[in-house]
C-alpha atoms as a PDB file:
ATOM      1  CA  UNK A   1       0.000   0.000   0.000  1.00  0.00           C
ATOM      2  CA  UNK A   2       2.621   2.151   0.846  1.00  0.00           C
ATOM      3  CA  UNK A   3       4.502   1.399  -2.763  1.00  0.00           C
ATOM      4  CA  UNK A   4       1.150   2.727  -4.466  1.00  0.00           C
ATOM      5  CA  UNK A   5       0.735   5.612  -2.586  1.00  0.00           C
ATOM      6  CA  UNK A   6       4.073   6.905  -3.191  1.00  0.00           C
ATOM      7  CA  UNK A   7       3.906   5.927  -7.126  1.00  0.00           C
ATOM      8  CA  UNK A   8       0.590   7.812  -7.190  1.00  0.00           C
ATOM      9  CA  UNK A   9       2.881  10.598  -5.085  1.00  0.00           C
ATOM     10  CA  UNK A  10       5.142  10.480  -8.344  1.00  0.00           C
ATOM     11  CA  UNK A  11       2.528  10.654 -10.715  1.00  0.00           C
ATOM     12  CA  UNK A  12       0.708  13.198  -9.449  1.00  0.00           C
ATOM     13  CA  UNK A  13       3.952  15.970  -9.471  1.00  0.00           C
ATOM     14  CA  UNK A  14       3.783  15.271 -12.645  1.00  0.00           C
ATOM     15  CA  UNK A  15       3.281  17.993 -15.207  1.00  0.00           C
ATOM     16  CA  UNK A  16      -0.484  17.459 -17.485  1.00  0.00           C
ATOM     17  CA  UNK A  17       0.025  14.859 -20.788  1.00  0.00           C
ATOM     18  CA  UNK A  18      -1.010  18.123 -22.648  1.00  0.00           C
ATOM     19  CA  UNK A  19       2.098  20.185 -21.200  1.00  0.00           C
ATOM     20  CA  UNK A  20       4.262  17.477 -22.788  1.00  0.00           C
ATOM     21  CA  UNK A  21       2.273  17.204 -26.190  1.00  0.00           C
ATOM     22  CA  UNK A  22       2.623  21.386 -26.496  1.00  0.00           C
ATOM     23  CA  UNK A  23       6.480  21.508 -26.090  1.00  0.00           C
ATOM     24  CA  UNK A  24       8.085  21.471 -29.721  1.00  0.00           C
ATOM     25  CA  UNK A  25      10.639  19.277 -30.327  1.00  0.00           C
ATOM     26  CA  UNK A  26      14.003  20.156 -31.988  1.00  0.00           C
ATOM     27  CA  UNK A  27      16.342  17.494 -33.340  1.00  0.00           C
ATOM     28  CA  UNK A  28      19.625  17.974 -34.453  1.00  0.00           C
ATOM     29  CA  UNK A  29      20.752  15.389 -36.890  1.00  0.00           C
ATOM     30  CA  UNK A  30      24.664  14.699 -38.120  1.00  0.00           C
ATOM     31  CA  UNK A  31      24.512  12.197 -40.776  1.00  0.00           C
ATOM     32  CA  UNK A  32      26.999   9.899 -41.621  1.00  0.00           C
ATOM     33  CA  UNK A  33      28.943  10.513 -44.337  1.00  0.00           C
ATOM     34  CA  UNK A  34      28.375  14.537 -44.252  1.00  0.00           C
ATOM     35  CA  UNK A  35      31.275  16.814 -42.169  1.00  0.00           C
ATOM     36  CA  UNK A  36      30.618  16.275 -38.472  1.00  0.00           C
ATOM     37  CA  UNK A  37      31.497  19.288 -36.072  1.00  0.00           C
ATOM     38  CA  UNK A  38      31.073  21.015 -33.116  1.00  0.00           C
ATOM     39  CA  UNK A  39      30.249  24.103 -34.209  1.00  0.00           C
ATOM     40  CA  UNK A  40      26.967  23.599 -36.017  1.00  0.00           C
ATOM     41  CA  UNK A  41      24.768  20.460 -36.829  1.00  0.00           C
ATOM     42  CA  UNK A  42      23.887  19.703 -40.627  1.00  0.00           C
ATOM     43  CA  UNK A  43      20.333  19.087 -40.225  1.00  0.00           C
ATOM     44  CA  UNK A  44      17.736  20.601 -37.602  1.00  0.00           C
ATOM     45  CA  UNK A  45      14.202  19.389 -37.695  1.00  0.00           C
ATOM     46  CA  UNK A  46      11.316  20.239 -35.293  1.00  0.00           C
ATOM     47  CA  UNK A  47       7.894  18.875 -34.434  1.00  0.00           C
ATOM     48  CA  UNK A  48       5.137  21.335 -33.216  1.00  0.00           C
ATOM     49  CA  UNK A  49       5.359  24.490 -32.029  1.00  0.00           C
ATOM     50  CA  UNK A  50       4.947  28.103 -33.418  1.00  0.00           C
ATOM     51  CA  UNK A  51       8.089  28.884 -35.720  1.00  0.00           C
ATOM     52  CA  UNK A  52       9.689  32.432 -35.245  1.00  0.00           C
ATOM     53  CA  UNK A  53      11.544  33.718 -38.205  1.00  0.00           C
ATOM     54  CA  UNK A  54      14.180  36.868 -37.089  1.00  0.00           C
ATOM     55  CA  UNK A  55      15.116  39.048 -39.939  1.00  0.00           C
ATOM     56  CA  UNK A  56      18.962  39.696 -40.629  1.00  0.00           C
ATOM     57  CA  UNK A  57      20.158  41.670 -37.722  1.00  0.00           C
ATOM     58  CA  UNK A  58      23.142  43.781 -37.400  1.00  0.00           C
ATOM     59  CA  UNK A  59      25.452  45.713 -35.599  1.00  0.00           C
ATOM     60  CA  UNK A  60      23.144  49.104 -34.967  1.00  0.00           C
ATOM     61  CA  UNK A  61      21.358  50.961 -32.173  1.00  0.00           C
ATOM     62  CA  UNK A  62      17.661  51.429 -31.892  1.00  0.00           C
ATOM     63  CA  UNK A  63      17.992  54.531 -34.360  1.00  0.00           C
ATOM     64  CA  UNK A  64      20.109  52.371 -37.137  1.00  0.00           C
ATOM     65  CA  UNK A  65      23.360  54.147 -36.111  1.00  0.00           C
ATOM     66  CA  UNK A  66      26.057  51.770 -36.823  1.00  0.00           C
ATOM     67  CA  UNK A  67      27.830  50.617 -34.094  1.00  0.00           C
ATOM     68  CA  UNK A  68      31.498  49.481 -33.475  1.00  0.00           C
ATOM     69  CA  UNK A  69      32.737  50.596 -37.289  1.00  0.00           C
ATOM     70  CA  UNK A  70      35.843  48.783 -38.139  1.00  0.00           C
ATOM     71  CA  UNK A  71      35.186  46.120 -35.623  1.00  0.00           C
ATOM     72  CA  UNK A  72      34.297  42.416 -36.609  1.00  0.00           C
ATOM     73  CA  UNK A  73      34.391  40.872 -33.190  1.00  0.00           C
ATOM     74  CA  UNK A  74      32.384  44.043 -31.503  1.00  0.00           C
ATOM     75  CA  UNK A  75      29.893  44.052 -34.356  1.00  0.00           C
ATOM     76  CA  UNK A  76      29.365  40.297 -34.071  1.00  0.00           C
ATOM     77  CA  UNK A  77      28.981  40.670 -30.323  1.00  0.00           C
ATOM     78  CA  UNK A  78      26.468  43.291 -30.727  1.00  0.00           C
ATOM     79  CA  UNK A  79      24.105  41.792 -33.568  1.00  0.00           C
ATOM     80  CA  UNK A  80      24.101  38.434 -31.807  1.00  0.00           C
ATOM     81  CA  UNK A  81      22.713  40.944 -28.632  1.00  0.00           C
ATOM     82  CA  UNK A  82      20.631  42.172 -31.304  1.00  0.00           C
ATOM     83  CA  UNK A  83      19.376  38.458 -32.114  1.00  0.00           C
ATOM     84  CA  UNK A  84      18.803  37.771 -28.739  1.00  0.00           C
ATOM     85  CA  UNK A  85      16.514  40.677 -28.337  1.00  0.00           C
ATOM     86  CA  UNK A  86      14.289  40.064 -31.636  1.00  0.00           C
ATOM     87  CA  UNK A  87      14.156  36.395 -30.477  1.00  0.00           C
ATOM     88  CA  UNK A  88      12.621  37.540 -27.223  1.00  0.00           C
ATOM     89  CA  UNK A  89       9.835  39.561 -28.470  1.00  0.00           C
ATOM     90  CA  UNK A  90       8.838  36.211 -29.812  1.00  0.00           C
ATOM     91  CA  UNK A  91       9.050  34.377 -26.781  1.00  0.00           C
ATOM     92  CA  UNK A  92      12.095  32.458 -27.802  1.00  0.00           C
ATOM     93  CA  UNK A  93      15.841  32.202 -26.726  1.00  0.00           C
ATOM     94  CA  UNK A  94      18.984  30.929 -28.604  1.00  0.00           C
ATOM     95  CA  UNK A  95      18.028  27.305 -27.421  1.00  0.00           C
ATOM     96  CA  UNK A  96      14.877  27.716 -29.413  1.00  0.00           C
ATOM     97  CA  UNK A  97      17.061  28.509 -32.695  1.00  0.00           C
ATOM     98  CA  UNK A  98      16.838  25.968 -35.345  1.00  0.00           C
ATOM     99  CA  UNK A  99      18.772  27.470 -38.295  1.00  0.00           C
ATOM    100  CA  UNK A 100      21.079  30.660 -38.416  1.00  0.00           C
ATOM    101  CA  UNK A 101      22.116  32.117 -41.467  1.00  0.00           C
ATOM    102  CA  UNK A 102      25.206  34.441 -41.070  1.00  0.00           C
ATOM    103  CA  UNK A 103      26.305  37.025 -43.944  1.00  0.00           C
ATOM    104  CA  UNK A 104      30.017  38.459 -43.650  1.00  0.00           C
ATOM    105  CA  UNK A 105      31.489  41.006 -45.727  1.00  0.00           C
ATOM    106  CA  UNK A 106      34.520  39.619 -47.696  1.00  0.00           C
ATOM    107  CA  UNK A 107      34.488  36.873 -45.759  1.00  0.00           C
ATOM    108  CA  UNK A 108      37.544  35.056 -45.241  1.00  0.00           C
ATOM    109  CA  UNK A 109      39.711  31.969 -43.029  1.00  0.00           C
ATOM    110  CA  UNK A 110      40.570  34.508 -40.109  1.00  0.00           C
ATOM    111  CA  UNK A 111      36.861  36.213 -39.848  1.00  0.00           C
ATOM    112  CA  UNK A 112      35.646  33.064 -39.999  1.00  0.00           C
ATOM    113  CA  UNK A 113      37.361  31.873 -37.133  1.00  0.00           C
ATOM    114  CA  UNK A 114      36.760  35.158 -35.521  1.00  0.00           C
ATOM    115  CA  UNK A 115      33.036  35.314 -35.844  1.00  0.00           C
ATOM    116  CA  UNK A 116      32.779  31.430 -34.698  1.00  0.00           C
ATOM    117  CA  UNK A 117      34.605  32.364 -31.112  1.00  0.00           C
ATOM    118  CA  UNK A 118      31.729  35.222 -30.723  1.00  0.00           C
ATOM    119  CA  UNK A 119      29.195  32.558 -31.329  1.00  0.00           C
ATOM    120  CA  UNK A 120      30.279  30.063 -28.986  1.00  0.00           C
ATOM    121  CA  UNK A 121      30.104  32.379 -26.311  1.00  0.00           C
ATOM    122  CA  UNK A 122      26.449  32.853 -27.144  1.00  0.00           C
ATOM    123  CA  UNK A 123      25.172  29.227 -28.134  1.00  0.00           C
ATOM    124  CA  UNK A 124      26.939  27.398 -25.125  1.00  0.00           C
ATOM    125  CA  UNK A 125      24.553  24.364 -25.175  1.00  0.00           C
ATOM    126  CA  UNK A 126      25.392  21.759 -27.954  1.00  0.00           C
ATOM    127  CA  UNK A 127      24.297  20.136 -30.429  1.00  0.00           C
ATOM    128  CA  UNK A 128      23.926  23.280 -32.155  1.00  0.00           C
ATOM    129  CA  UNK A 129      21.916  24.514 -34.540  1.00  0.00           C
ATOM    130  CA  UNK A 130      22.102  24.296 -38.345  1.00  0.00           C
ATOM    131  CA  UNK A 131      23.935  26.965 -39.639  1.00  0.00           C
ATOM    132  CA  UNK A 132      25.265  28.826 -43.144  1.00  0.00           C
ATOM    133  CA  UNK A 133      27.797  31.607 -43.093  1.00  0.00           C
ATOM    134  CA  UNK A 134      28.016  32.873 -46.465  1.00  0.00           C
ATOM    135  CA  UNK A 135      30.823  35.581 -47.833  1.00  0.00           C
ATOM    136  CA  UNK A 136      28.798  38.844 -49.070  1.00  0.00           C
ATOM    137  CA  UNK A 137      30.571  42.346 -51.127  1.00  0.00           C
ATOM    138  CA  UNK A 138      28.933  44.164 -48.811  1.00  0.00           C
ATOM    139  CA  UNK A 139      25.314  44.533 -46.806  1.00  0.00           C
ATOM    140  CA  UNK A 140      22.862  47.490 -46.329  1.00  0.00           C
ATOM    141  CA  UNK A 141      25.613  50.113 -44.914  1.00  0.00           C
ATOM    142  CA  UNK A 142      29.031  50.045 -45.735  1.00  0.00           C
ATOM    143  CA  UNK A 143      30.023  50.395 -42.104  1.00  0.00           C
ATOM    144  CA  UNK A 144      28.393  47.050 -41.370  1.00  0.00           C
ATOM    145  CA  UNK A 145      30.524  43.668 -41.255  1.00  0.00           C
ATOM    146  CA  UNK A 146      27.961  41.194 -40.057  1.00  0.00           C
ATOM    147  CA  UNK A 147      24.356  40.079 -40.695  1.00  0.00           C
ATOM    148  CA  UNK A 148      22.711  37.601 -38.628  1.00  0.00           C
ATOM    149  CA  UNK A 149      19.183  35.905 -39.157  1.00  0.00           C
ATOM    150  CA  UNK A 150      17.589  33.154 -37.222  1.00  0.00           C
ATOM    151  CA  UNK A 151      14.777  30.837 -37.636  1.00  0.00           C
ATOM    152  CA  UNK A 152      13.256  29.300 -34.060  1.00  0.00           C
ATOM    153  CA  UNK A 153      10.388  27.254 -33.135  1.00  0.00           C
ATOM    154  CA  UNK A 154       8.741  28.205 -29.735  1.00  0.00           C
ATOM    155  CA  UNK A 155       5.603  26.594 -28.271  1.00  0.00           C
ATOM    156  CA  UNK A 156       1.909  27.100 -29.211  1.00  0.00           C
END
């Protein structure tokens, strides 16, 4: 008697079936036979849920001042702030990120490298999300360096 009551102890501190059947799931998939690596996963699918689409951010304040001129690392550092902030109007956080696509003027080996340090500070938890980062002549200002967009999936 004493076994049941505690398993019905268990089950009810249990959160509703429905909680469970509302949370989105994200997977991310690395497939055999395609590059395997820490920094990003090839493949990120997701079941349920209300998907969040961020438009290319960058490194500007609230009036579209560019920020941090010259400055890859700073400018990467402030539109991945800038990410974080459109993601939360939504409801989301990085963790909710499924895909990011990155756009770096004349991107090459060392700003690669750069830019990836700046995101792992920012998307600690692993596996990551899928990701492109995709050389660019320039983007909307001249001053810019870095464009950011993300696409998340939050719950209903």
């Amino acid at each position: 008697m004493t076994r049941l009551l505690s398993n019905l102890a268990v089950l009810a501190a249990l959160p509703p079936l429905s909680a469970f059947a509302d949370a989105p799931k994200i997977e991310h998939l690395r497939p055999e036979g395609l590059l395997n690596v820490p920094s990003f996963s090839q493949v990120s699918t997701t079941k349920g849920g209300r998907l969040v689409f961020v438009s290319g951010q960058v490194a500007w304040d609230a009036a579209g001042k560019p920020q941090h001129v010259g400055d890859l690392e700073a400018q990467t550092r402030l539109t991945y702030e800038n990410v974080r902030r459109a993601l939360a109007a939504a409801g989301a956080t990085f963790d909710d990120v499924i895909k990011y696509t990155i756009f770096v003027k004349n991107l090459d080996a060392d700003k690669w490298k750069l830019i990836s340090k700046v995101r792992a500070e920012f998307l600690a938890k692993e596996p990551r999300p899928a990701s492109t980062m995709v050389g660019v002549t320039s983007l909307v200002l001249d001053e810019l360096l870095v464009e950011i967009e993300a696409y998340a999936v939050v719950p209903d």
